[in-house]
Protein backbone atom coordinates (compact mmCIF):
# COMPACT_ATOMS: atom_id res chain seq x y z
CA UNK A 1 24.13 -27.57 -20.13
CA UNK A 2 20.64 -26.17 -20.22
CA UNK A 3 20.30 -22.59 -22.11
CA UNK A 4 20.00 -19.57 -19.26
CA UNK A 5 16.31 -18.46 -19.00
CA UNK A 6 15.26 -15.31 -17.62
CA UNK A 7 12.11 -15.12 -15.27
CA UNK A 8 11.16 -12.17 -16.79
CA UNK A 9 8.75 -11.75 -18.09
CA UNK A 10 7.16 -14.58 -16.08
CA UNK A 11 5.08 -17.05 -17.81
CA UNK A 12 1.28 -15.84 -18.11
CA UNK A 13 -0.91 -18.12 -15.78
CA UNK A 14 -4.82 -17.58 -15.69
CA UNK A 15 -6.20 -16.64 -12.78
CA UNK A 16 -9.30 -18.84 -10.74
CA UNK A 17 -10.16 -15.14 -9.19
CA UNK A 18 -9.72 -11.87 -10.38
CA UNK A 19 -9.32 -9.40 -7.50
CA UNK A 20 -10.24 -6.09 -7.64
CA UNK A 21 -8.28 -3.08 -6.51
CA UNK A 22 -10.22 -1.89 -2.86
CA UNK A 23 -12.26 -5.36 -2.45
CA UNK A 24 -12.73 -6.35 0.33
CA UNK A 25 -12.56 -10.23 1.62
CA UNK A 26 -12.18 -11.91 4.90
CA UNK A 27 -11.17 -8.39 6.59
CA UNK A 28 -8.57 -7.82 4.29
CA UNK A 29 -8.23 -4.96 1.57
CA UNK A 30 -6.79 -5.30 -2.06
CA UNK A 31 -4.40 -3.23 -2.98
CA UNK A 32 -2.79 -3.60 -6.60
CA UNK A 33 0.58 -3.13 -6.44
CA UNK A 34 2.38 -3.96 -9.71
CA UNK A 35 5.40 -3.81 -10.75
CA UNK A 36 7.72 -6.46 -9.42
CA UNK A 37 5.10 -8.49 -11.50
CA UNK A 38 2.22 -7.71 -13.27
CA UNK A 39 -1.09 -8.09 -11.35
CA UNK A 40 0.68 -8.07 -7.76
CA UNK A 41 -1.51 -7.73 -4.54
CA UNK A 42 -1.12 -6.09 -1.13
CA UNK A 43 -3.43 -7.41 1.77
CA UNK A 44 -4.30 -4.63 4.51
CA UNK A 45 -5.92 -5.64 7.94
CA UNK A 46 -7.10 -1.80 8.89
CA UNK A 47 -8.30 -3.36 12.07
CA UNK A 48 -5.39 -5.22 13.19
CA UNK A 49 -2.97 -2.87 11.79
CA UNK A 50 -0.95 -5.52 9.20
CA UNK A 51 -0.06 -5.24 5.48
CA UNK A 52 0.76 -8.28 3.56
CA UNK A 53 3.34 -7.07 1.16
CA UNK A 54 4.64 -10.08 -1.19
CA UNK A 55 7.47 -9.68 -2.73
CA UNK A 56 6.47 -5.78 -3.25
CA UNK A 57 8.58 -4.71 -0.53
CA UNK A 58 10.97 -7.14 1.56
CA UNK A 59 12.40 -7.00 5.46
CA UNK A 60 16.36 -8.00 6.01
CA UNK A 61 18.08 -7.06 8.80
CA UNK A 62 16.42 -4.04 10.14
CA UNK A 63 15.83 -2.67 6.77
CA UNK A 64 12.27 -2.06 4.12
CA UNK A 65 14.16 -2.35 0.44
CA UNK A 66 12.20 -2.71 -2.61
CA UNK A 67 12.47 -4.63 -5.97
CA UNK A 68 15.52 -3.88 -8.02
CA UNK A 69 15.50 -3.32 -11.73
CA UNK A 70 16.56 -6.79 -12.56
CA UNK A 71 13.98 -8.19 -10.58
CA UNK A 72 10.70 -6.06 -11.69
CA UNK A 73 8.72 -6.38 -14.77
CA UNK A 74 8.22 -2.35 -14.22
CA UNK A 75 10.65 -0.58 -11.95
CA UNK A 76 8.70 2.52 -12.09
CA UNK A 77 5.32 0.89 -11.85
CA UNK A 78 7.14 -0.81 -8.78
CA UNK A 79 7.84 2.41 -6.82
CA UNK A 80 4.38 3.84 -7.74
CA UNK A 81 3.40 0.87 -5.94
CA UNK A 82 5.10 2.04 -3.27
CA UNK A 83 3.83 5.56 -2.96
CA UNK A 84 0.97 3.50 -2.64
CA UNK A 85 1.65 2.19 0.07
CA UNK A 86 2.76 5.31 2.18
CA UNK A 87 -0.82 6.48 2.60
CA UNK A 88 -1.69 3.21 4.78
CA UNK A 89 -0.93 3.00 8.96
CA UNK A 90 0.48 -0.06 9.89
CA UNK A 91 2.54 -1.52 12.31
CA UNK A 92 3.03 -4.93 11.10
CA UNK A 93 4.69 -5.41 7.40
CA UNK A 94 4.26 -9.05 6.43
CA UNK A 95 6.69 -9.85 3.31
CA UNK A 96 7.09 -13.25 0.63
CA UNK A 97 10.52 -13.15 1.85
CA UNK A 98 12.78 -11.79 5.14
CA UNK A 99 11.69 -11.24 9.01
CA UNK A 100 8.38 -10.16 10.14
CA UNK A 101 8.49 -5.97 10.44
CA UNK A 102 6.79 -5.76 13.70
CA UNK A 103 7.52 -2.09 14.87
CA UNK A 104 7.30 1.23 13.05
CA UNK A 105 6.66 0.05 9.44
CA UNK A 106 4.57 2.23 8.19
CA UNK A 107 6.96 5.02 9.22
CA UNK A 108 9.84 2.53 7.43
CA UNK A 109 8.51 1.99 4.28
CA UNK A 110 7.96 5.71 3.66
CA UNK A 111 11.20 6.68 4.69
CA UNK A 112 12.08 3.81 2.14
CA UNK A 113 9.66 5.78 -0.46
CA UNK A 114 11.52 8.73 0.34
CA UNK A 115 15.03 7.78 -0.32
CA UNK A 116 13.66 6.04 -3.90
CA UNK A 117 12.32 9.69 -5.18
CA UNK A 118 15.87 10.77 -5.60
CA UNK A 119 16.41 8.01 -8.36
C-alpha cells in the first residue's frame, strides 16, 4: 500500500501569469484571497454583479461555509480573505465546488464572516 500523503502544503507550480491584486482583465477584478492556498484568486464582475470564489468559499445546500483548518494552508489568512470579501455587492457567488448562489450572497457570505469572528 502506497504511504498517505498530505496535500498540504501543495506542491509549488510556477505560474505562466502573475496576477496582481486589483487588476483588471476581461471585466473582471483580482482579488487575492489566500489562505485555503497560497496565491488564491477571487474574480468580481462589478457590472454584472458575480464573484468567482474558488474554493475560498463554497455553496451546499442553502449554506456559504468556508475552508476548514485541515483544508487551508492558513486558516487565519483564510478568514481575512473573507473579510475581504464582505466589502463587495454581489448577487451571484460562483464557487470550485457546490450550487450556483444566485440570491442574496453578498448578504450570505457576511453573515458567514460574522459567525467566523467568534472563533
Amino acid at each position: 500500500m502506497p504511504p498517505e500523503t498530505s496535500r498540504f502544503p501543495p506542491p509549488h507550480i510556477q505560474p505562466d501569469l502573475l496576477l496582481e491584486d486589483g487588476e483588471v482583465i476581461e471585466g473582471l477584478k483580482v482579488i487575492h484571497i489566500s489562505g485555503h492556498t497560497h496565491g488564491s484568486i477571487a474574480l468580481y464582475n462589478q457590472t454584472r454583479r458575480i464573484l468567482f470564489t474558488g474554493d475560498a468559499l463554497l455553496y451546499f445546500s442553502g449554506k456559504v461555509v468556508g475552508q476548514s483548518e485541515q483544508s487551508s494552508v492558513d486558516i487565519r489568512e483564510a478568514r481575512r480573505s473573507i473579510e475581504r470579501l464582505t466589502i463587495l455587492d454581489f448577487d451571484i457567488m460562483l464557487s470550485g465546488h457546490g450550487e450556483p448562489l444566485r440570491q442574496n450572497a453578498s448578504a450570505l457570505v457576511r453573515e458567514l464572516y460574522d459567525s467566523l469572528k467568534s472563533y
